[in-house]
ModelCIF file with pLDDT and N, C-alpha, C, O atoms, coordinates in Angstrom:
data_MODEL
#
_entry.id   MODEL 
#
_entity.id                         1 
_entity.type                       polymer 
_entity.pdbx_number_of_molecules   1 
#
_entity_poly.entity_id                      1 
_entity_poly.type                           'polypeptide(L)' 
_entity_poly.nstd_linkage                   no 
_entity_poly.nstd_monomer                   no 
_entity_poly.pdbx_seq_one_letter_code       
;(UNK)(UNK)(UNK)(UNK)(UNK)(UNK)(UNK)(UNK)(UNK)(UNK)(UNK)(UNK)(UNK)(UNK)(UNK)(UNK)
(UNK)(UNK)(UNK)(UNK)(UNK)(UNK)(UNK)(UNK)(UNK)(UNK)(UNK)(UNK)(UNK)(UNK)(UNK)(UNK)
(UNK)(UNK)(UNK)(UNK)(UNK)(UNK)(UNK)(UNK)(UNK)
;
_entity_poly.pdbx_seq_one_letter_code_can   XXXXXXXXXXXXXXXXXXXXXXXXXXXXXXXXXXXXXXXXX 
_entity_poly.pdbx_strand_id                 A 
#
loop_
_entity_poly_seq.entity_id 
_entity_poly_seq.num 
_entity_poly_seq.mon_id 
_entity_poly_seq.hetero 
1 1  UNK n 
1 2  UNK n 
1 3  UNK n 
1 4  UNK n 
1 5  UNK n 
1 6  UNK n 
1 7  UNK n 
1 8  UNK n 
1 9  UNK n 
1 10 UNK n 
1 11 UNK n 
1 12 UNK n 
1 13 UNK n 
1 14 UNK n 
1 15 UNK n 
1 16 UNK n 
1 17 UNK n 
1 18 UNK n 
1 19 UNK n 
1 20 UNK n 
1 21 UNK n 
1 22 UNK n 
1 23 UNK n 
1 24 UNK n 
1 25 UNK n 
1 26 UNK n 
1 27 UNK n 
1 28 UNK n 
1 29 UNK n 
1 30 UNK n 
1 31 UNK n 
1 32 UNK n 
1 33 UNK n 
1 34 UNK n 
1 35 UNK n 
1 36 UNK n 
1 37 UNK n 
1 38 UNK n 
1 39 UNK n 
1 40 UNK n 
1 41 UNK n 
#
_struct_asym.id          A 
_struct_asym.entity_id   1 
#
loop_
_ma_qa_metric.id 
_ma_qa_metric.mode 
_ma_qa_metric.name 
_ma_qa_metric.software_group_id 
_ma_qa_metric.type 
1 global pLDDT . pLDDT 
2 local  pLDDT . pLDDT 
#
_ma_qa_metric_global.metric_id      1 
_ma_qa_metric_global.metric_value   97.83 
_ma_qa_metric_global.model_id       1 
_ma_qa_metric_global.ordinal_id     1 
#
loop_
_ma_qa_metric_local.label_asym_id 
_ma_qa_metric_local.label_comp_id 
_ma_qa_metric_local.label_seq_id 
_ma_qa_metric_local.metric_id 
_ma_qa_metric_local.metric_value 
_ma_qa_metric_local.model_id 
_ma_qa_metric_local.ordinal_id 
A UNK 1  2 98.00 1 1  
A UNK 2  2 98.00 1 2  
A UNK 3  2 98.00 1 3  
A UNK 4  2 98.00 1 4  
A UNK 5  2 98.00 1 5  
A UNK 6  2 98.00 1 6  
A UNK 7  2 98.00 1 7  
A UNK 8  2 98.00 1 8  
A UNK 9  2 98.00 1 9  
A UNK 10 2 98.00 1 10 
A UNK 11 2 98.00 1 11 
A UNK 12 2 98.00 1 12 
A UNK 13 2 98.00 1 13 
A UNK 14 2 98.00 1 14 
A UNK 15 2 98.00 1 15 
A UNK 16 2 97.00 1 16 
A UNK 17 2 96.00 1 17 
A UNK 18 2 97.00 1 18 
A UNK 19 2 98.00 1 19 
A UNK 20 2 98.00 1 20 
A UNK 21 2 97.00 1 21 
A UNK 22 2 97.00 1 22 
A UNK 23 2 98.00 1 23 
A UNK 24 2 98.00 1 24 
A UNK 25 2 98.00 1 25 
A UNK 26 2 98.00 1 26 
A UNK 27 2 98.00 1 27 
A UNK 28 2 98.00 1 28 
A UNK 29 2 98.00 1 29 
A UNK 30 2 98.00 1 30 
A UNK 31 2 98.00 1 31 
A UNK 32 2 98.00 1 32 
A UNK 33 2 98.00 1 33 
A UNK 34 2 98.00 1 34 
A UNK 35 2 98.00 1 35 
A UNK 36 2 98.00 1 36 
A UNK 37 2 97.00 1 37 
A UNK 38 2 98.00 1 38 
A UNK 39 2 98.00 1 39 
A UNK 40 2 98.00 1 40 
A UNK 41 2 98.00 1 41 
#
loop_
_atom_site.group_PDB 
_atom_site.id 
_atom_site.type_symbol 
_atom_site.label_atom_id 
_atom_site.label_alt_id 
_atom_site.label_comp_id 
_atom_site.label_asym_id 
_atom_site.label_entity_id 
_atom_site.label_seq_id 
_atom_site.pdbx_PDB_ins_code 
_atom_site.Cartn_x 
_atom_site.Cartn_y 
_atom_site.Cartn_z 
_atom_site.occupancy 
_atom_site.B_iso_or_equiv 
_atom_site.pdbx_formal_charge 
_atom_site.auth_seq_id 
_atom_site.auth_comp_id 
_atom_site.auth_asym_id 
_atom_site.auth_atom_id 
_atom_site.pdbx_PDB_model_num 
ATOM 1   N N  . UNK A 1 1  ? -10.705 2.347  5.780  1.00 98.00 ? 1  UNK A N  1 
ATOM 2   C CA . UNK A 1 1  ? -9.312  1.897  5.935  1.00 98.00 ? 1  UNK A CA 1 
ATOM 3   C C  . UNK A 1 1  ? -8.726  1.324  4.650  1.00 98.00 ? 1  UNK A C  1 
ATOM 4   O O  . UNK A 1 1  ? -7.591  1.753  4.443  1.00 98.00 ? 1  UNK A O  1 
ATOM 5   N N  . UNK A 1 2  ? -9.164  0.506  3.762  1.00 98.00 ? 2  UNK A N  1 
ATOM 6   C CA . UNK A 1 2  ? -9.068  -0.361 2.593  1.00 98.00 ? 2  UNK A CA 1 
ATOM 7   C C  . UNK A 1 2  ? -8.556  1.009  1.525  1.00 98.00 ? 2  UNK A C  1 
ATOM 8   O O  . UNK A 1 2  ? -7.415  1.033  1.065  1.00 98.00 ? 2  UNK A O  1 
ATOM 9   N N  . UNK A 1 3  ? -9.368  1.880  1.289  1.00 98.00 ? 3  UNK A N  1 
ATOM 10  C CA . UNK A 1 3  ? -9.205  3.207  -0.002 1.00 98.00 ? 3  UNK A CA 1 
ATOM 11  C C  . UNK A 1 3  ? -8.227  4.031  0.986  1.00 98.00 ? 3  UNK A C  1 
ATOM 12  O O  . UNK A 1 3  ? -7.201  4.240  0.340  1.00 98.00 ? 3  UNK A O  1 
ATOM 13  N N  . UNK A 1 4  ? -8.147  4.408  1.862  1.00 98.00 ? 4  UNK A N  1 
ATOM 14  C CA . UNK A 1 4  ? -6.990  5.154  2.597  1.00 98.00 ? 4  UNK A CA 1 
ATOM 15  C C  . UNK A 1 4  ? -5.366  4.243  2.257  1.00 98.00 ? 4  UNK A C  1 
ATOM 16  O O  . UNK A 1 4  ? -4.305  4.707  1.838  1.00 98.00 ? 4  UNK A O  1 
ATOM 17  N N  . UNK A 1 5  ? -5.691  2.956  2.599  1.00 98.00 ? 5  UNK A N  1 
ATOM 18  C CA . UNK A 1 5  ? -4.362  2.255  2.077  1.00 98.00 ? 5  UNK A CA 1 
ATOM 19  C C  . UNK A 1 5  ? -3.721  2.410  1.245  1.00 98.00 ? 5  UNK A C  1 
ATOM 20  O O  . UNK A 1 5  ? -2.490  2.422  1.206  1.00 98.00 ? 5  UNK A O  1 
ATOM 21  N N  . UNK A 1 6  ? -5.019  2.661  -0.141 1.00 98.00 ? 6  UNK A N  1 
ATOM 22  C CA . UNK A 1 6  ? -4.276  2.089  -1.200 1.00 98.00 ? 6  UNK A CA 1 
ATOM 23  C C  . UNK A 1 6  ? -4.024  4.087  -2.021 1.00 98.00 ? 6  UNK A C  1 
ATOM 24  O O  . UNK A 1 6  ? -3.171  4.579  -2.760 1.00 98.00 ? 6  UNK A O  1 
ATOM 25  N N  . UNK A 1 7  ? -4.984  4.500  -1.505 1.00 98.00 ? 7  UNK A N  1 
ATOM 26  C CA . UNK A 1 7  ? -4.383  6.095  -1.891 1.00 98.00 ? 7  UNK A CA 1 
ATOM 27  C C  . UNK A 1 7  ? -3.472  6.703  -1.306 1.00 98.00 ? 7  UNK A C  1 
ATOM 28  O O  . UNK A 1 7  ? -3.167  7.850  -1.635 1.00 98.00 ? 7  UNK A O  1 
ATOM 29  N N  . UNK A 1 8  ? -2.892  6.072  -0.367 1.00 98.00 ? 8  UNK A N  1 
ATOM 30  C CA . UNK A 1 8  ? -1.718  6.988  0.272  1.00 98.00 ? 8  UNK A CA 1 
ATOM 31  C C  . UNK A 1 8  ? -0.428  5.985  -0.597 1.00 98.00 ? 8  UNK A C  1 
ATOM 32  O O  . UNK A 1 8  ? 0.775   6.084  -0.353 1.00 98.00 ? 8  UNK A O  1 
ATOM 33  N N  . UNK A 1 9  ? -0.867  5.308  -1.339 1.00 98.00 ? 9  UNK A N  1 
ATOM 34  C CA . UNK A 1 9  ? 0.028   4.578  -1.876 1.00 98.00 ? 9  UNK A CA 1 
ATOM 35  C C  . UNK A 1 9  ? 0.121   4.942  -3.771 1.00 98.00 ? 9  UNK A C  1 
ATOM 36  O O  . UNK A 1 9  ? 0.848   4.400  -4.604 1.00 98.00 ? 9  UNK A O  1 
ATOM 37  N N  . UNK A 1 10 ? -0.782  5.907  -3.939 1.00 98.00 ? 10 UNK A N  1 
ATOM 38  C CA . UNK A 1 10 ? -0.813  6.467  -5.534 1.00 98.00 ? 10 UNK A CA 1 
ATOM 39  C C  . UNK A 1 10 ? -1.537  5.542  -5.939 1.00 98.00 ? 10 UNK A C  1 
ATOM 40  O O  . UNK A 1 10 ? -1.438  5.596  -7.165 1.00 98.00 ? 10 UNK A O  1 
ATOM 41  N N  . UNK A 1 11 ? -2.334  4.567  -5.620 1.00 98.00 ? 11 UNK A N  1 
ATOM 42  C CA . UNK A 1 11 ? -2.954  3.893  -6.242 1.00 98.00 ? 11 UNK A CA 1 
ATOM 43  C C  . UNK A 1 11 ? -4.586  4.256  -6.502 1.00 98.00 ? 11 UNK A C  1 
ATOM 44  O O  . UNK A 1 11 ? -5.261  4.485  -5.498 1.00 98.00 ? 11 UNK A O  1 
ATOM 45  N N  . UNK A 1 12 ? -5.156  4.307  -7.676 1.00 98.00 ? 12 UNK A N  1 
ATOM 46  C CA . UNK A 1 12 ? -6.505  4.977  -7.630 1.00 98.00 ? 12 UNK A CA 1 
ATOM 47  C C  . UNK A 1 12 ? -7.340  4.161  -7.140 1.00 98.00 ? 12 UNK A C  1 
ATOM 48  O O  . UNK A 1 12 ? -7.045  2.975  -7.289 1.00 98.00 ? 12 UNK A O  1 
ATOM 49  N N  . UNK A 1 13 ? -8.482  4.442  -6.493 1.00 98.00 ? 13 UNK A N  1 
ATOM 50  C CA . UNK A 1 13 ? -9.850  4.024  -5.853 1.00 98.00 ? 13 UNK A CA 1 
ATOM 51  C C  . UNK A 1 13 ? -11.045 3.900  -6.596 1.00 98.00 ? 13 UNK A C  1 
ATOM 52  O O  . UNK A 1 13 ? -11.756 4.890  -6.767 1.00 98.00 ? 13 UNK A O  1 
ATOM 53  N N  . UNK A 1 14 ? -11.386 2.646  -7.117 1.00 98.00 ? 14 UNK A N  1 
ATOM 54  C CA . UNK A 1 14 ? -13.153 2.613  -7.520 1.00 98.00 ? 14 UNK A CA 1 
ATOM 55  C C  . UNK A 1 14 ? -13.189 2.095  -6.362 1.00 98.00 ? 14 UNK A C  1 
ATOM 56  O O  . UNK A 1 14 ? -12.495 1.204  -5.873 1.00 98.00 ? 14 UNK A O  1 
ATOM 57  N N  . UNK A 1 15 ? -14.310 2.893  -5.800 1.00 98.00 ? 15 UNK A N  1 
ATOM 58  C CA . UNK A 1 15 ? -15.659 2.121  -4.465 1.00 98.00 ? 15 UNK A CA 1 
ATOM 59  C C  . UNK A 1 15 ? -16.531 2.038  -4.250 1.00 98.00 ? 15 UNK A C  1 
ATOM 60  O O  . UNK A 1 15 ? -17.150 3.080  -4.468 1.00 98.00 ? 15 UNK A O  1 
ATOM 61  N N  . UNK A 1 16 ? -17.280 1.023  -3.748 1.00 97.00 ? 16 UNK A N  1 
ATOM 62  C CA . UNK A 1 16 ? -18.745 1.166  -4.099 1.00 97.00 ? 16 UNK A CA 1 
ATOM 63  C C  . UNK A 1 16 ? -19.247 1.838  -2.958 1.00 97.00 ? 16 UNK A C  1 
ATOM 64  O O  . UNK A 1 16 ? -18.602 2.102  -1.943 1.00 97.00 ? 16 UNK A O  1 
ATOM 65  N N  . UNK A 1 17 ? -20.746 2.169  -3.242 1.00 96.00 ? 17 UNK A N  1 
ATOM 66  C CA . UNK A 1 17 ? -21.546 2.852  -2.189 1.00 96.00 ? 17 UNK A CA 1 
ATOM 67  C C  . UNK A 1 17 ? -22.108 2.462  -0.598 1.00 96.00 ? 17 UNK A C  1 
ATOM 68  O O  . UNK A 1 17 ? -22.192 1.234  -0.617 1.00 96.00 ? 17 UNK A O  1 
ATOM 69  N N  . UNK A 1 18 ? -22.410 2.811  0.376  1.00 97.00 ? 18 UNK A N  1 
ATOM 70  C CA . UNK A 1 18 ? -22.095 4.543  0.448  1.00 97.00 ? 18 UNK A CA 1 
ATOM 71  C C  . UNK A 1 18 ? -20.537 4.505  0.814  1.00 97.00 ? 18 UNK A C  1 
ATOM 72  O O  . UNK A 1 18 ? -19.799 3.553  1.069  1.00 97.00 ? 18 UNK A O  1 
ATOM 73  N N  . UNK A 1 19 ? -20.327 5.753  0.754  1.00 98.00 ? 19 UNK A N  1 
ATOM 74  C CA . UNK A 1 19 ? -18.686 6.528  1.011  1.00 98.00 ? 19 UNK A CA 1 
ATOM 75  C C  . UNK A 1 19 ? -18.008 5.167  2.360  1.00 98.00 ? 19 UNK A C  1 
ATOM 76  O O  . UNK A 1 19 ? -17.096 4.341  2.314  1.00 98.00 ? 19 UNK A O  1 
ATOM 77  N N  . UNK A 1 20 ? -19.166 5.598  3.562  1.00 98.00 ? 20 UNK A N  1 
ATOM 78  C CA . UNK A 1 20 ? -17.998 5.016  4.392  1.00 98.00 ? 20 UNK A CA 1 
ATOM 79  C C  . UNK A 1 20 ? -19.446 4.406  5.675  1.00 98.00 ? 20 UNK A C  1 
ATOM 80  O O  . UNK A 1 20 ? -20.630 4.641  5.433  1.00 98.00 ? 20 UNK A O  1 
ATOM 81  N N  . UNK A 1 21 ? -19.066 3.779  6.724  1.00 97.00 ? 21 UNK A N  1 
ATOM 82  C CA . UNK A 1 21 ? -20.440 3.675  7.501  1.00 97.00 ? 21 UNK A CA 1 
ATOM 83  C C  . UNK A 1 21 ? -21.072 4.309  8.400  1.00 97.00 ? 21 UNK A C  1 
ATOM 84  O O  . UNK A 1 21 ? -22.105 3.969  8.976  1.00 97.00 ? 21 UNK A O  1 
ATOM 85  N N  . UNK A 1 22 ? -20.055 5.844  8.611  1.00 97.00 ? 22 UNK A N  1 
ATOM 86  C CA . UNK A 1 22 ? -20.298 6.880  9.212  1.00 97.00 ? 22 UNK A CA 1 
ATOM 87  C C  . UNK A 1 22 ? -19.354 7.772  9.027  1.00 97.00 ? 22 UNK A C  1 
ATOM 88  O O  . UNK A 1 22 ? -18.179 7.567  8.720  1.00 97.00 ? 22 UNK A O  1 
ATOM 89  N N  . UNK A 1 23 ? -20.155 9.256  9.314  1.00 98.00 ? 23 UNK A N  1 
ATOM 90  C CA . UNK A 1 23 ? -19.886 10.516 8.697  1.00 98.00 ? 23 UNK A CA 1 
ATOM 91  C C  . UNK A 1 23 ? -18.444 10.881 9.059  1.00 98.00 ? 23 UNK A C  1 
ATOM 92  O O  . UNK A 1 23 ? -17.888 11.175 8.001  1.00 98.00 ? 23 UNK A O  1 
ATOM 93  N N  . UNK A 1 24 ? -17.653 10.985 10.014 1.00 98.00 ? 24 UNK A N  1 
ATOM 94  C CA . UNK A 1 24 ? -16.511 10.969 10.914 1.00 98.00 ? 24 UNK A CA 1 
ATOM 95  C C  . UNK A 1 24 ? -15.196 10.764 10.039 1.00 98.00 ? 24 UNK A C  1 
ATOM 96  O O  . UNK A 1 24 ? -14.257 11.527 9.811  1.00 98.00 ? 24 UNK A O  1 
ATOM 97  N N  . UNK A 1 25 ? -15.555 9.028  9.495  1.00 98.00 ? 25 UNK A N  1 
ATOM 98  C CA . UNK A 1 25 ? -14.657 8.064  8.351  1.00 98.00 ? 25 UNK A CA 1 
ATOM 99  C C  . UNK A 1 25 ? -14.888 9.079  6.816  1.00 98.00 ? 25 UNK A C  1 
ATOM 100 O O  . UNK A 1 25 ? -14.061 9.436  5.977  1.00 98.00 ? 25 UNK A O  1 
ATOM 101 N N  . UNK A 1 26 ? -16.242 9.301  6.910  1.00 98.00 ? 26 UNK A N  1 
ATOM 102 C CA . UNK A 1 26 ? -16.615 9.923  5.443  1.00 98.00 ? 26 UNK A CA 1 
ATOM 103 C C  . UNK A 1 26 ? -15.712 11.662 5.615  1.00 98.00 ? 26 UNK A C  1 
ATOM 104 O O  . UNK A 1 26 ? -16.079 12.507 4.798  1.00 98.00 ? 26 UNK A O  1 
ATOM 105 N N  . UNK A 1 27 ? -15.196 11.863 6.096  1.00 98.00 ? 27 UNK A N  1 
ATOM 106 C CA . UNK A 1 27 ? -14.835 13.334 6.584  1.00 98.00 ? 27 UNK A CA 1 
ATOM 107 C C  . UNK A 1 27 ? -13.561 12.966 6.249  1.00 98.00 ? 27 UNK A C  1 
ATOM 108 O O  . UNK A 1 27 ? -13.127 13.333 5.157  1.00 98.00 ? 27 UNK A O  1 
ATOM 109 N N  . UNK A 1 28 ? -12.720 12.159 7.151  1.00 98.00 ? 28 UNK A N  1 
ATOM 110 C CA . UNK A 1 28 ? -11.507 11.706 6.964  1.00 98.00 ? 28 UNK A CA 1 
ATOM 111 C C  . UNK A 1 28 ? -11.034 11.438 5.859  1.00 98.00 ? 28 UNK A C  1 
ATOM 112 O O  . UNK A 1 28 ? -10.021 11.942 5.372  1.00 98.00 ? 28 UNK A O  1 
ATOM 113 N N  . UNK A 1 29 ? -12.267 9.999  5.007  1.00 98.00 ? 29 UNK A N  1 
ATOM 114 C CA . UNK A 1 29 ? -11.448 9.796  3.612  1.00 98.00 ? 29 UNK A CA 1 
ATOM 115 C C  . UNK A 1 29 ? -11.390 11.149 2.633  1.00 98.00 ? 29 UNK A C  1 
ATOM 116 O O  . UNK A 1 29 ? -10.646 11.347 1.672  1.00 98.00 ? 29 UNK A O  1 
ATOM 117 N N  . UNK A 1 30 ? -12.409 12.003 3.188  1.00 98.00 ? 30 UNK A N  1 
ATOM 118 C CA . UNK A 1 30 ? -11.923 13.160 1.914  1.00 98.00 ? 30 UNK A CA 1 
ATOM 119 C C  . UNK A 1 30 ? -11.066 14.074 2.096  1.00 98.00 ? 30 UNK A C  1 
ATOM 120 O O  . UNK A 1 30 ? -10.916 14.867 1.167  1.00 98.00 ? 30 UNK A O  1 
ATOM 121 N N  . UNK A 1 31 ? -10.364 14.222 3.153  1.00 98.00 ? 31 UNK A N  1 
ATOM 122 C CA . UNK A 1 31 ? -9.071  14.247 3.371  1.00 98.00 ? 31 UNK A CA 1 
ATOM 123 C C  . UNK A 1 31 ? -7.946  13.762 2.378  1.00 98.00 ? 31 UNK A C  1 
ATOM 124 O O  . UNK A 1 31 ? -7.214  14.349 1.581  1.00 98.00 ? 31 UNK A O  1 
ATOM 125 N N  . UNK A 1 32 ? -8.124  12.361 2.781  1.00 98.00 ? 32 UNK A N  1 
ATOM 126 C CA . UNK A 1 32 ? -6.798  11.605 2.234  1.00 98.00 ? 32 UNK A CA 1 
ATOM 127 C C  . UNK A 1 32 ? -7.155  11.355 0.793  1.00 98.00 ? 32 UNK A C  1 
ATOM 128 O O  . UNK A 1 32 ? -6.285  10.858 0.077  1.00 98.00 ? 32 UNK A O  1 
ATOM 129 N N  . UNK A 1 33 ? -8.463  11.672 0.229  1.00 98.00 ? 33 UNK A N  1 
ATOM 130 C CA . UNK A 1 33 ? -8.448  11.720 -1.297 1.00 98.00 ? 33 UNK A CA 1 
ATOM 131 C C  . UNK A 1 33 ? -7.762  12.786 -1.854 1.00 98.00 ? 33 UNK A C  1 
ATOM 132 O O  . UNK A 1 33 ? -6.987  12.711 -2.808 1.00 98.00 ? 33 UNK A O  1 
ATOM 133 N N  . UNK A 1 34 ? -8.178  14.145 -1.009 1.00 98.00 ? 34 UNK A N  1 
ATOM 134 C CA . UNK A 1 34 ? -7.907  15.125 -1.676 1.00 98.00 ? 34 UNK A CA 1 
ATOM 135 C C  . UNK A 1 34 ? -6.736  15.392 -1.616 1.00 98.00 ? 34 UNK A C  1 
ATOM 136 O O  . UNK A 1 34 ? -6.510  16.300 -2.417 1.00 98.00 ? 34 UNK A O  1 
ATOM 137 N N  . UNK A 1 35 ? -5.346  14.918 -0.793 1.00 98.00 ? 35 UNK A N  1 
ATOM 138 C CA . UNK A 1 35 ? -4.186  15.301 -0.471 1.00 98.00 ? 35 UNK A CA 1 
ATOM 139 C C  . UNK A 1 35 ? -3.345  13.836 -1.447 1.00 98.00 ? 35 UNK A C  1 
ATOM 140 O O  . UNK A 1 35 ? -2.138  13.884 -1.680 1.00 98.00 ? 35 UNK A O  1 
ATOM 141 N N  . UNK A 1 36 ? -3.902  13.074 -1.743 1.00 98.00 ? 36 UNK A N  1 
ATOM 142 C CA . UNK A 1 36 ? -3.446  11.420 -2.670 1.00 98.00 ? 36 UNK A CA 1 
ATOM 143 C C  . UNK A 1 36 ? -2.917  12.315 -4.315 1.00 98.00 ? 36 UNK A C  1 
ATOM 144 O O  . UNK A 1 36 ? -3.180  13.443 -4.733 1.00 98.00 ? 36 UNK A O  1 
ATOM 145 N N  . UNK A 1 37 ? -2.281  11.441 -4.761 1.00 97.00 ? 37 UNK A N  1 
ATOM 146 C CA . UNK A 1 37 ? -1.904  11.244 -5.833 1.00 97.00 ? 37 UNK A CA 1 
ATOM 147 C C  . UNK A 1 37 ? -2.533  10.444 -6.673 1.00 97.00 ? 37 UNK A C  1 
ATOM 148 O O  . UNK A 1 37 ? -1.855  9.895  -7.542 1.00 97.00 ? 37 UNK A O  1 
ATOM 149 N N  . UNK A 1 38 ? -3.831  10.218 -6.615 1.00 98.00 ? 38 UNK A N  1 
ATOM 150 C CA . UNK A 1 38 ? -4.378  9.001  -7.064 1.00 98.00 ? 38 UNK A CA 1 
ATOM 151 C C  . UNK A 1 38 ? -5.846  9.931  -6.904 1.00 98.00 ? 38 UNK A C  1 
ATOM 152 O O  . UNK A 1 38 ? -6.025  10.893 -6.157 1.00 98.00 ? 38 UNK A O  1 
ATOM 153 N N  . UNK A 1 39 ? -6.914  9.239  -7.962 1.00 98.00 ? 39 UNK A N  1 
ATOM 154 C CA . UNK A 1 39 ? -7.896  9.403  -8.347 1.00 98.00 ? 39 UNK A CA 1 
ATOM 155 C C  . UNK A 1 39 ? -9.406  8.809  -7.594 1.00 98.00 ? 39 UNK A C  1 
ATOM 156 O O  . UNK A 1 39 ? -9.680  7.795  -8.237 1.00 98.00 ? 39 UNK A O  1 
ATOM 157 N N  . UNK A 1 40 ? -10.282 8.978  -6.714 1.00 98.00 ? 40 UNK A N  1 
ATOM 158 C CA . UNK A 1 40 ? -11.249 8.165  -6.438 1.00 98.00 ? 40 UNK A CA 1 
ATOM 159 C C  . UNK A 1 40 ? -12.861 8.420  -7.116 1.00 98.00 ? 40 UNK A C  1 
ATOM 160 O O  . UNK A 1 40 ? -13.230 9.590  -7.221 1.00 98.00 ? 40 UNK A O  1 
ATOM 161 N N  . UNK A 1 41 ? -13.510 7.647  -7.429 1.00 98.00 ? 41 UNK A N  1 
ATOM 162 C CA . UNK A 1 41 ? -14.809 6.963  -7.905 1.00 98.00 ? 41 UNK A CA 1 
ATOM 163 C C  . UNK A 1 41 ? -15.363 6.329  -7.343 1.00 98.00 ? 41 UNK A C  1 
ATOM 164 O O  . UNK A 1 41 ? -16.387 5.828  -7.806 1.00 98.00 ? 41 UNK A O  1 
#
């Protein structure tokens, strides 16, 4: 929820590990990375 916020907002993402606390969320955020204006790490 926290990196979805701030990438639908153009803002880039450093995050630490792992991705997310299940696979479902981890599916979703690469979604909204890949469709963002903004960069994640």
């Amino acid at each position: 929820p926290a990196a979805k916020a701030f990438l639908e907002r153009g803002i880039h993402v450093i995050c630490d590990k792992p991705l997310t606390s299940n696979l479902e969320d981890a599916k979703k955020l690469k979604d909204v990375a890949d469709k963002a204006d903004a960069l994640f790490i």
